[in-house]
C-alpha atoms as a PDB file:
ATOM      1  CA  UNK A   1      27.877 -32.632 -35.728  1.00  0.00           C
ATOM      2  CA  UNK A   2      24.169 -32.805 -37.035  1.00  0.00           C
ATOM      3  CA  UNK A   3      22.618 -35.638 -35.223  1.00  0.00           C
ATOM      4  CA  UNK A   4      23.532 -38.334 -32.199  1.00  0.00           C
ATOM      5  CA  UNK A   5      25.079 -41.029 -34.925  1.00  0.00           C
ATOM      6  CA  UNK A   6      27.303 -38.703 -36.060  1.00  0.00           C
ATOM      7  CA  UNK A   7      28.566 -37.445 -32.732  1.00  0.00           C
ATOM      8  CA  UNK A   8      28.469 -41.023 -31.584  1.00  0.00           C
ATOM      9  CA  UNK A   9      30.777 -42.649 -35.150  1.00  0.00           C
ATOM     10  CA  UNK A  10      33.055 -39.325 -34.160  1.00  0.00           C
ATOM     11  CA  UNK A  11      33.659 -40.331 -30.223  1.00  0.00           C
ATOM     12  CA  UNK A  12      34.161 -44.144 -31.300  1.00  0.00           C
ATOM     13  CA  UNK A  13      36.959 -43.006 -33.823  1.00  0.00           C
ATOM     14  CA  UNK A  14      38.535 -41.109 -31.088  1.00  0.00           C
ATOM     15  CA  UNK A  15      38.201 -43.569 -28.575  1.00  0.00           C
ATOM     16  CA  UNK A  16      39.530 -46.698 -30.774  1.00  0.00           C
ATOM     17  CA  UNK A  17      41.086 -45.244 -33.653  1.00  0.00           C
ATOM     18  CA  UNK A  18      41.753 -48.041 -36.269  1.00  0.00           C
ATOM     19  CA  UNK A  19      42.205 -50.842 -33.647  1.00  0.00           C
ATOM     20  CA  UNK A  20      38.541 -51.299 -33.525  1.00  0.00           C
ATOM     21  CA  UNK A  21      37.186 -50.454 -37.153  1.00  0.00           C
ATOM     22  CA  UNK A  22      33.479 -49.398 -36.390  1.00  0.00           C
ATOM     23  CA  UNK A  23      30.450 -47.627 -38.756  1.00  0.00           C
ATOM     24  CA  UNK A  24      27.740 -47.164 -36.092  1.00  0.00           C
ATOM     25  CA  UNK A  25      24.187 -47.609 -37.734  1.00  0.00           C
ATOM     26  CA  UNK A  26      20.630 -45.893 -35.803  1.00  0.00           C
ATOM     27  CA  UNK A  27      19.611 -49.407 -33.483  1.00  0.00           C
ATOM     28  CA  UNK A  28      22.533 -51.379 -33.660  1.00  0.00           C
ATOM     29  CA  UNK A  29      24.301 -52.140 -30.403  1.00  0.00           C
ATOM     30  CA  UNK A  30      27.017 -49.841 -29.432  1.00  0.00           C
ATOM     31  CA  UNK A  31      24.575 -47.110 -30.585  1.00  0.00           C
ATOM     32  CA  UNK A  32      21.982 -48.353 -28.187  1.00  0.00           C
ATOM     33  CA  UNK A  33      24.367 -49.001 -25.293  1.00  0.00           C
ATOM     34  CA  UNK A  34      25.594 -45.601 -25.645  1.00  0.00           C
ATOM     35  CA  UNK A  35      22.242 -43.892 -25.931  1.00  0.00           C
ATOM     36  CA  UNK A  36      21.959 -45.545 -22.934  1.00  0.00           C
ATOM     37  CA  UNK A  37      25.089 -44.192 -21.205  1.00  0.00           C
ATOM     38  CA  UNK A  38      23.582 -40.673 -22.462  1.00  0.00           C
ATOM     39  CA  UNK A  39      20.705 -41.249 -20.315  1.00  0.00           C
ATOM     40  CA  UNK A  40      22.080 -41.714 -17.395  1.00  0.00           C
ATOM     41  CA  UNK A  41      24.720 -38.634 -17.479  1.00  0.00           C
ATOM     42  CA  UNK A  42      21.351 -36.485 -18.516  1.00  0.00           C
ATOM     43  CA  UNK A  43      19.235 -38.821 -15.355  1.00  0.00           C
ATOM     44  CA  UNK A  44      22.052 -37.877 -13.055  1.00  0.00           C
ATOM     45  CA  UNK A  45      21.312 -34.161 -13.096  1.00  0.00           C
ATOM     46  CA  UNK A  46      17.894 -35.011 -11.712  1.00  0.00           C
ATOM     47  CA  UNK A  47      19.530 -37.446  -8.886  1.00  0.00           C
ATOM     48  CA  UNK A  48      21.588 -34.670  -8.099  1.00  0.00           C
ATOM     49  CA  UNK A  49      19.228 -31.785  -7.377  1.00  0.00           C
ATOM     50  CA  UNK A  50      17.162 -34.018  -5.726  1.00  0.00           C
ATOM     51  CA  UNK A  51      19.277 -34.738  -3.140  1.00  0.00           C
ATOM     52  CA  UNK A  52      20.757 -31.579  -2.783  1.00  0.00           C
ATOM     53  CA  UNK A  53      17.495 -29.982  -1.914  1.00  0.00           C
ATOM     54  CA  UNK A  54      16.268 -32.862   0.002  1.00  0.00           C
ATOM     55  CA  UNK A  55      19.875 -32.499   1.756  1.00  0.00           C
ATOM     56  CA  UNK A  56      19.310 -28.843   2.311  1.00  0.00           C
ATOM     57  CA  UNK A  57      15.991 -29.090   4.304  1.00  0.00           C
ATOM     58  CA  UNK A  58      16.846 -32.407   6.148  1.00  0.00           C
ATOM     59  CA  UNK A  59      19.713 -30.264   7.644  1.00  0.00           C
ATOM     60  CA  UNK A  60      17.846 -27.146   8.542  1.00  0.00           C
ATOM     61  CA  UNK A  61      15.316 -27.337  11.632  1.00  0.00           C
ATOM     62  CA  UNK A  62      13.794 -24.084   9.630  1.00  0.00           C
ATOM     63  CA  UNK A  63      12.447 -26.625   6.904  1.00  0.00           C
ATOM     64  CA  UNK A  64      10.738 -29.681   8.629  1.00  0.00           C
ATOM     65  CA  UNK A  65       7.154 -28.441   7.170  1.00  0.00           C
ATOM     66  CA  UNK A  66       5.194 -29.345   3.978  1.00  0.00           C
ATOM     67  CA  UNK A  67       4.152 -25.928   3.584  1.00  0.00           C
ATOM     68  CA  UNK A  68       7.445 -24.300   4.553  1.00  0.00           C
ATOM     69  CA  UNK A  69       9.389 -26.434   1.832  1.00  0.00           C
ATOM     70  CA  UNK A  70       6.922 -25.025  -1.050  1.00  0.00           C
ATOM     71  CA  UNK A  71       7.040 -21.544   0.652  1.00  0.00           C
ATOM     72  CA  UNK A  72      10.502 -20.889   0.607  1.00  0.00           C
ATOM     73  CA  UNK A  73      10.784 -22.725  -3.118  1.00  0.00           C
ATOM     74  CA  UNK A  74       8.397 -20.762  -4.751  1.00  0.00           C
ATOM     75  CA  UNK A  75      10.187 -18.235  -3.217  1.00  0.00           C
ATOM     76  CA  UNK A  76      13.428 -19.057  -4.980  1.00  0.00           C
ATOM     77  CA  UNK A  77      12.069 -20.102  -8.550  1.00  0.00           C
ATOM     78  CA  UNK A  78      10.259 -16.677  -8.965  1.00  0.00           C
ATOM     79  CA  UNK A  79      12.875 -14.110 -10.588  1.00  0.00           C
ATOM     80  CA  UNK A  80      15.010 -17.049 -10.359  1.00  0.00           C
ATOM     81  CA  UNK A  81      16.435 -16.201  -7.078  1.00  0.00           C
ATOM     82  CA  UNK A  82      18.064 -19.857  -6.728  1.00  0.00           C
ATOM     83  CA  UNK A  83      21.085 -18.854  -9.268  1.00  0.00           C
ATOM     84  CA  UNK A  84      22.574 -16.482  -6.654  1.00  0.00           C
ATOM     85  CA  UNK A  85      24.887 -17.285  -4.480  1.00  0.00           C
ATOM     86  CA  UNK A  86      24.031 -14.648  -1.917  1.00  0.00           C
ATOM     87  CA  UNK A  87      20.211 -13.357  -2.102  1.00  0.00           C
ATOM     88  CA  UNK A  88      18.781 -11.518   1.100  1.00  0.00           C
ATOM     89  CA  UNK A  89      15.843  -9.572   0.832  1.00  0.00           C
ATOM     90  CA  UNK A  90      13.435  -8.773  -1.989  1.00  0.00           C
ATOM     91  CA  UNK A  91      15.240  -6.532  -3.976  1.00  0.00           C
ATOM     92  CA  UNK A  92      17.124  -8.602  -5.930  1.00  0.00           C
ATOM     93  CA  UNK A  93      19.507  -5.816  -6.179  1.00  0.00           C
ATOM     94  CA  UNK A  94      21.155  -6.525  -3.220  1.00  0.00           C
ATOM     95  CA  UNK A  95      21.693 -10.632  -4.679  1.00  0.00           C
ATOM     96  CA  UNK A  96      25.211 -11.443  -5.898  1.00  0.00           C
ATOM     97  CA  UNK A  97      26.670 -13.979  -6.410  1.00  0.00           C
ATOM     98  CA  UNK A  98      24.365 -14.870 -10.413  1.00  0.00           C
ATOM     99  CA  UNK A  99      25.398 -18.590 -11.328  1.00  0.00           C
ATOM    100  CA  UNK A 100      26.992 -19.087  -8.468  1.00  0.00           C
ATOM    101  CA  UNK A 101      24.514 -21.066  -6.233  1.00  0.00           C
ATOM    102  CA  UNK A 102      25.228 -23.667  -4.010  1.00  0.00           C
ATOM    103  CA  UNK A 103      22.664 -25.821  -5.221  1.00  0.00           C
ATOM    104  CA  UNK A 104      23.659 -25.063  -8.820  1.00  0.00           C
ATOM    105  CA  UNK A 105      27.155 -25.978  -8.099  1.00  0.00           C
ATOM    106  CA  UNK A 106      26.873 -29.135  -6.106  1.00  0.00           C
ATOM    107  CA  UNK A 107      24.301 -30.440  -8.762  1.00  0.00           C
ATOM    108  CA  UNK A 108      26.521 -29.415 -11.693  1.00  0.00           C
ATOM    109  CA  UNK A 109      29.498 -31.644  -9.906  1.00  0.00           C
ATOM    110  CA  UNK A 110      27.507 -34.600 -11.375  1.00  0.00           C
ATOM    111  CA  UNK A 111      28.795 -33.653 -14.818  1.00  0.00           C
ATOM    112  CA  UNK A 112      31.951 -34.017 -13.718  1.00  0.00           C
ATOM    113  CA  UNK A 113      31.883 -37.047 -11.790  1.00  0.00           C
ATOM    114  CA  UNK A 114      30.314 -38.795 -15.029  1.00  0.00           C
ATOM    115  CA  UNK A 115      32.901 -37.242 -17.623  1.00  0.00           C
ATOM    116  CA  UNK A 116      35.767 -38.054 -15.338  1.00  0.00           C
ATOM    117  CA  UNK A 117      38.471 -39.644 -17.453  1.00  0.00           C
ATOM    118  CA  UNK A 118      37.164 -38.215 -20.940  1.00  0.00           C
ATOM    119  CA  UNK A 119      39.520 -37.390 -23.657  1.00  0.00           C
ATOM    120  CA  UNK A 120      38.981 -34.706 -25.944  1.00  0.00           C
ATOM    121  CA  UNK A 121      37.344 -34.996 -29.399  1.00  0.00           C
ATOM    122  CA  UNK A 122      37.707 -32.245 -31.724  1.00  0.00           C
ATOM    123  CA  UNK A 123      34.622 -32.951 -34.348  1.00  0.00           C
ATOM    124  CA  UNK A 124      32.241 -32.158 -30.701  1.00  0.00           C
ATOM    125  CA  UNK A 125      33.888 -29.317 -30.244  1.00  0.00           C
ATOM    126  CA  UNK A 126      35.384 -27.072 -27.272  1.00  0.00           C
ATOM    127  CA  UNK A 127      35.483 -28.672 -24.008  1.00  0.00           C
ATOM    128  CA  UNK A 128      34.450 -25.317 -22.516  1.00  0.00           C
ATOM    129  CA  UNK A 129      30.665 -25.737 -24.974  1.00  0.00           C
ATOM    130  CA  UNK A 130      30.118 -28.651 -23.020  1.00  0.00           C
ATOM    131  CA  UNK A 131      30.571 -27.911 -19.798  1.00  0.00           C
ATOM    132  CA  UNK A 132      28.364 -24.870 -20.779  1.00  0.00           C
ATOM    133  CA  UNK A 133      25.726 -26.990 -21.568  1.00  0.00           C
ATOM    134  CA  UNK A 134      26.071 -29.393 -18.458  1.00  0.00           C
ATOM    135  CA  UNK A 135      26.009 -26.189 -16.649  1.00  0.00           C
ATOM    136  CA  UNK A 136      22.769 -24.955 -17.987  1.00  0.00           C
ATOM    137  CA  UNK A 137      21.147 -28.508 -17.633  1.00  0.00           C
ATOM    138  CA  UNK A 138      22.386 -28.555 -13.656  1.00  0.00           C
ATOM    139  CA  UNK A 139      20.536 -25.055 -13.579  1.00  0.00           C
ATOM    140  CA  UNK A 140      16.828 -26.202 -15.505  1.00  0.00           C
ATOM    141  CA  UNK A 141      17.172 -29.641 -12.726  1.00  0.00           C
ATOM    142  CA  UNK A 142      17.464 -27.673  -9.699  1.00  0.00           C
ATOM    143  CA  UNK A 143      14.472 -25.434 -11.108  1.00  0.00           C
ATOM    144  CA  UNK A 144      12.703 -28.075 -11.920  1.00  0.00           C
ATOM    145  CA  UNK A 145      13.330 -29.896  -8.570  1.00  0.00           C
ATOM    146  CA  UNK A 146      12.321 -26.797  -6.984  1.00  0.00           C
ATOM    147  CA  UNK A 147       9.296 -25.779  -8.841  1.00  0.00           C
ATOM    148  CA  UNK A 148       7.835 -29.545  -8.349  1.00  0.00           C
ATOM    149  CA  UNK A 149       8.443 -28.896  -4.622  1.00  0.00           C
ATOM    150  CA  UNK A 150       6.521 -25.626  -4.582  1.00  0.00           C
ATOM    151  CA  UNK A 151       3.886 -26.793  -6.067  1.00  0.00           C
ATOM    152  CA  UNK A 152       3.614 -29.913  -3.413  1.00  0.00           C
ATOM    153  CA  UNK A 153       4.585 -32.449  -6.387  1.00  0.00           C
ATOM    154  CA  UNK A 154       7.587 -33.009  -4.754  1.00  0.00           C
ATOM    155  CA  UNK A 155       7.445 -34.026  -0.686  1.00  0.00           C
ATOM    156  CA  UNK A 156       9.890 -35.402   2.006  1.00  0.00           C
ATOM    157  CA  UNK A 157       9.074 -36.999   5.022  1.00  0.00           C
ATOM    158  CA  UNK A 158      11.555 -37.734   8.226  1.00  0.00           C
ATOM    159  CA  UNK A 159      11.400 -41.553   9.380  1.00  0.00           C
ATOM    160  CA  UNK A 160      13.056 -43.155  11.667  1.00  0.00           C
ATOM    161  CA  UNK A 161      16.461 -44.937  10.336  1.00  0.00           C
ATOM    162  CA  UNK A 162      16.263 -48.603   9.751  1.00  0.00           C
ATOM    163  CA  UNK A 163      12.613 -48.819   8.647  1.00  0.00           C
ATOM    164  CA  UNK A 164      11.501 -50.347   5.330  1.00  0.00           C
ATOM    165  CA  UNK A 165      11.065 -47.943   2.756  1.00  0.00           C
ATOM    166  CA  UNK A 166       9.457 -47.654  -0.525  1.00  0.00           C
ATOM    167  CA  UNK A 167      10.264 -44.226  -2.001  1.00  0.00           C
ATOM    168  CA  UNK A 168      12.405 -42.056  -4.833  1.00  0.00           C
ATOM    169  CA  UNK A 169      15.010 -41.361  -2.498  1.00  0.00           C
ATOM    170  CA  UNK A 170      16.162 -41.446   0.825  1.00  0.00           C
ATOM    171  CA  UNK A 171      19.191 -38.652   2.373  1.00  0.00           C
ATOM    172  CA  UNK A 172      20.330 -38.801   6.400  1.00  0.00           C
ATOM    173  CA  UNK A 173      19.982 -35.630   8.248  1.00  0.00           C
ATOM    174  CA  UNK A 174      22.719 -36.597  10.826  1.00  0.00           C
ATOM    175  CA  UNK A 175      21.002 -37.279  13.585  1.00  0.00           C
ATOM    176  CA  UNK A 176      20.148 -41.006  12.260  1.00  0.00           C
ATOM    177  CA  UNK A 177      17.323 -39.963  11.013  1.00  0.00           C
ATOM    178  CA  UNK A 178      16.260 -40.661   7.482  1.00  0.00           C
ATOM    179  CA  UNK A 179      14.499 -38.708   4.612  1.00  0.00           C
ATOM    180  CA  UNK A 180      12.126 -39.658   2.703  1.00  0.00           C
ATOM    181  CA  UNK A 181      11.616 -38.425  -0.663  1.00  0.00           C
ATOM    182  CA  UNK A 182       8.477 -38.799  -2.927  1.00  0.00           C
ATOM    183  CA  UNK A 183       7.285 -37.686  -6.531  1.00  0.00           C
ATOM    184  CA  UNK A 184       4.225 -38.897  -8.150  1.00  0.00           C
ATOM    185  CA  UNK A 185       3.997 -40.802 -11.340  1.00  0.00           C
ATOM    186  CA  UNK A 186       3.480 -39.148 -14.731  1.00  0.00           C
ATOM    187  CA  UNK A 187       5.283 -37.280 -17.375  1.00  0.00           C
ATOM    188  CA  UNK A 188       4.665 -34.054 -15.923  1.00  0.00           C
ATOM    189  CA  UNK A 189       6.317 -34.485 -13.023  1.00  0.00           C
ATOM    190  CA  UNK A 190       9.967 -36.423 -14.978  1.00  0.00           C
ATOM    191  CA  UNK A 191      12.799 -34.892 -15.586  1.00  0.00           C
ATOM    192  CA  UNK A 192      12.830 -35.026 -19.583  1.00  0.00           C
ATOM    193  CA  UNK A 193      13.308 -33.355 -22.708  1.00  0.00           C
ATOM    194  CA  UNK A 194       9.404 -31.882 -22.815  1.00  0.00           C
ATOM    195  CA  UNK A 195      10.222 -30.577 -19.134  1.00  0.00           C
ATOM    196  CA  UNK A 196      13.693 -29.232 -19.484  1.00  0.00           C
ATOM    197  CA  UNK A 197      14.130 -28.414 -22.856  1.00  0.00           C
ATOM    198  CA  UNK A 198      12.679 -24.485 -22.811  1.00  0.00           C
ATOM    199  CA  UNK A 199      13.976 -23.597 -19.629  1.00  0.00           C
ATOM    200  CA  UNK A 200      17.628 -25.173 -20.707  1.00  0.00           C
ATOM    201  CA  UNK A 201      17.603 -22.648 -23.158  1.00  0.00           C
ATOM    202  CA  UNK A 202      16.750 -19.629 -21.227  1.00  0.00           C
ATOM    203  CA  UNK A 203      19.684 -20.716 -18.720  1.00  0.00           C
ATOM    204  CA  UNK A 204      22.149 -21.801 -21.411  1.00  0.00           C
ATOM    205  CA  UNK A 205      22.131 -18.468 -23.512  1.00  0.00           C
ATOM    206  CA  UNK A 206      23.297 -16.227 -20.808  1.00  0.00           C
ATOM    207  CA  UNK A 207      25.820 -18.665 -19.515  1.00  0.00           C
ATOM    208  CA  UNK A 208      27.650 -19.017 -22.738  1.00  0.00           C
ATOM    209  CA  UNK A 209      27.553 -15.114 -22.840  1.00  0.00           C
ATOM    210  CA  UNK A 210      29.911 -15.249 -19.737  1.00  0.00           C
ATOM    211  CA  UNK A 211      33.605 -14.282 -20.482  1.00  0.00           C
ATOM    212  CA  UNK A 212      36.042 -17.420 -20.262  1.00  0.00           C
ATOM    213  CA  UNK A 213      37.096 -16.185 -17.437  1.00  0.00           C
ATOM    214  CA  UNK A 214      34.100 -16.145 -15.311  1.00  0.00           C
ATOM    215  CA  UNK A 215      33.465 -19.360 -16.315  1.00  0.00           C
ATOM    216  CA  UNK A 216      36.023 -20.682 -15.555  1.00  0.00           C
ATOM    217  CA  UNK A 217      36.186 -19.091 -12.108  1.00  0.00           C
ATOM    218  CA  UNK A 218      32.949 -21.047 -11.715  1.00  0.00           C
ATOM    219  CA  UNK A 219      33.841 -24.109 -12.456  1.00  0.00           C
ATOM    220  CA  UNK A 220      36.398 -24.104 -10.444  1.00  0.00           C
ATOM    221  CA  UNK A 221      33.893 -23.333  -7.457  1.00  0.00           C
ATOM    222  CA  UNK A 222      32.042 -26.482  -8.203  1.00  0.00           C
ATOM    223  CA  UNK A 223      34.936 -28.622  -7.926  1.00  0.00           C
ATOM    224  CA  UNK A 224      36.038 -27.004  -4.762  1.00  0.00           C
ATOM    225  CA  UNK A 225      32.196 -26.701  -3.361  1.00  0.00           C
ATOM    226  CA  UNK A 226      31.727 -30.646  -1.990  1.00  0.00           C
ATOM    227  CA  UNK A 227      35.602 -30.705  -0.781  1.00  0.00           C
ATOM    228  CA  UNK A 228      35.401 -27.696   0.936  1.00  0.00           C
ATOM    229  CA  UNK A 229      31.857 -28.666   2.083  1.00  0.00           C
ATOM    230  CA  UNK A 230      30.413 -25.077   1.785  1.00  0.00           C
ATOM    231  CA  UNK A 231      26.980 -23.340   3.220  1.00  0.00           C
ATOM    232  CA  UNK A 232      23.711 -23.160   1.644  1.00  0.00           C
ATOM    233  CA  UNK A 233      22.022 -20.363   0.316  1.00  0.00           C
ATOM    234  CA  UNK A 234      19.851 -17.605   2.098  1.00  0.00           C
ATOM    235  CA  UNK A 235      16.300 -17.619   1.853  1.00  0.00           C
ATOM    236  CA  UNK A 236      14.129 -14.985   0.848  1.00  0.00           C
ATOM    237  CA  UNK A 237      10.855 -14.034  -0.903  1.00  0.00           C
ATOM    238  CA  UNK A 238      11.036 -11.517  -3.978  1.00  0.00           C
ATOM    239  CA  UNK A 239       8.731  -8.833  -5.841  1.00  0.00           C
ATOM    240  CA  UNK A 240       6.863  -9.144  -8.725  1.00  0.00           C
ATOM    241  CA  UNK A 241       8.631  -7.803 -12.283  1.00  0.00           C
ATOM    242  CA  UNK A 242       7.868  -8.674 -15.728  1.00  0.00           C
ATOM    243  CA  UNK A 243       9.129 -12.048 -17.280  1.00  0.00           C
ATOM    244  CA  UNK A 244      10.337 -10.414 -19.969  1.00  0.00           C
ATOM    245  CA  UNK A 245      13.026  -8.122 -17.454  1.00  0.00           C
ATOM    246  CA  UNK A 246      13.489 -11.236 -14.887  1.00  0.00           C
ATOM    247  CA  UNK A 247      15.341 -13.053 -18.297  1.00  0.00           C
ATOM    248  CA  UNK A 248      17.351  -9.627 -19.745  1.00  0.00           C
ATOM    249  CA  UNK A 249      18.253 -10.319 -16.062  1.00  0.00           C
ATOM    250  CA  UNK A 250      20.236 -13.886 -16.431  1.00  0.00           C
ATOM    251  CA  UNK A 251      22.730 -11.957 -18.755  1.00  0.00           C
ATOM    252  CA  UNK A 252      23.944  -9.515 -15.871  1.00  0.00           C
ATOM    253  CA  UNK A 253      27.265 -11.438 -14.741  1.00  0.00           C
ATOM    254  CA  UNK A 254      27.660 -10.839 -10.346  1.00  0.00           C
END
């Protein structure tokens, strides 16, 4: 496929075969609609890894702090700490675990809540390429998420349950208290192509590199993870190391 018309006339022909006879044109209707559709499965990456991290400190008494939430995500955005499943220490040596993060895994789950259903269309290719590339989107939202939060874009307050609210987001910490989550206004601080689009990349490369296999085996983990309602990652702070290493890095399967 070459551009979004084409993908879209080849999903439509799938979908309805001859029963509905259909040329999609660039701002006609069903085109529109399903641009629209598009934007919310890419939107509900954000929603996702917003609430898992909002989840993740609203549950921990370590993480009721301003400066403790952008301490600890600073911590796990530099040599992109977050993808690991288990990373203690600074030596990222000792972290195992690469792709396997809870907050990867939980976010990624959105994908397949949204494709539930889908049937298979040959002209977009394998279904594995896409699920490679919701994968690497789930992974840019979460470091997005967590980079806004380190740099104090991002905050959360706790407020008592039942009061009015005016805010992004709200998640319940269990002990009826409520969350408040905030972002500013402004393009900077959205979840969109401009924002995502480089780091997507960087992620996406290494995770199509993976064997079938170890994909798969991941995958599989993120359907499990919310059923099986799993722990959350260990925090730690890491060392300094060139860019350049920290992305030869992302191709090293754990």
């Amino acid at each position: 496929m070459t551009n979004l018309r084409d993908a879209l006339q080849a999903i439509l022909d799938a979908v309805y075969g001859d029963s509905i006879p259909h040329t999609i044109i660039i701002g006609g209707p069903v085109y529109q609609v399903a641009k629209q559709h598009l934007n919310e499965w890419h939107g509900g990456f954000a929603v996702a890894a917003l609430m898992v991290i909002t989840t993740f400190f609203s549950h921990d008494p370590d993480f009721h702090d301003t400066e403790q939430h952008a301490e600890f995500t600073a911590a796990m955005v530099k040599k992109n700490q977050f993808l690991f499943m288990h990373n203690p220490g600074v030596d990222r040596k000792g972290w195992t675990g690469m792709w396997w993060s809870p907050f990867i895994l939980q976010s990624f789950t959105s994908h397949s809540q949204f494709t539930k259903g889908h049937i298979k269309v040959p002209e977009l290719g394998s279904k594995q390429t896409s699920a490679q590339t919701a994968f690497a989107l789930a992974s840019a939202a979460v470091y997005h998420t967590l980079t806004l939060v380190a740099n104090k874009n991002i905050t959360f307050k706790s407020i008592v349950a039942g009061k009015s609210q005016k805010c992004s987001g709200v998640v319940t910490d269990g002990d009826s208290a409520v969350w408040e989550l905030s972002i500013p206004k402004g393009t900077q601080y959205e979840f969109n192509e401009a924002m995502w689009s480089a780091k997507t990349r960087v992620f996406l490369e290494p995770i199509m590199a993976l064997s079938d296999n170890n994909f798969a085996m991941i995958v599989d983990e993120a359907q499990a993870f919310v059923k099986g309602g799993k722990g959350a990652m260990n925090s730690a702070a890491s060392d300094d190391e060139d860019e350049d290493e920290d992305i030869q890095d992302l191709f090293t399967f754990r």
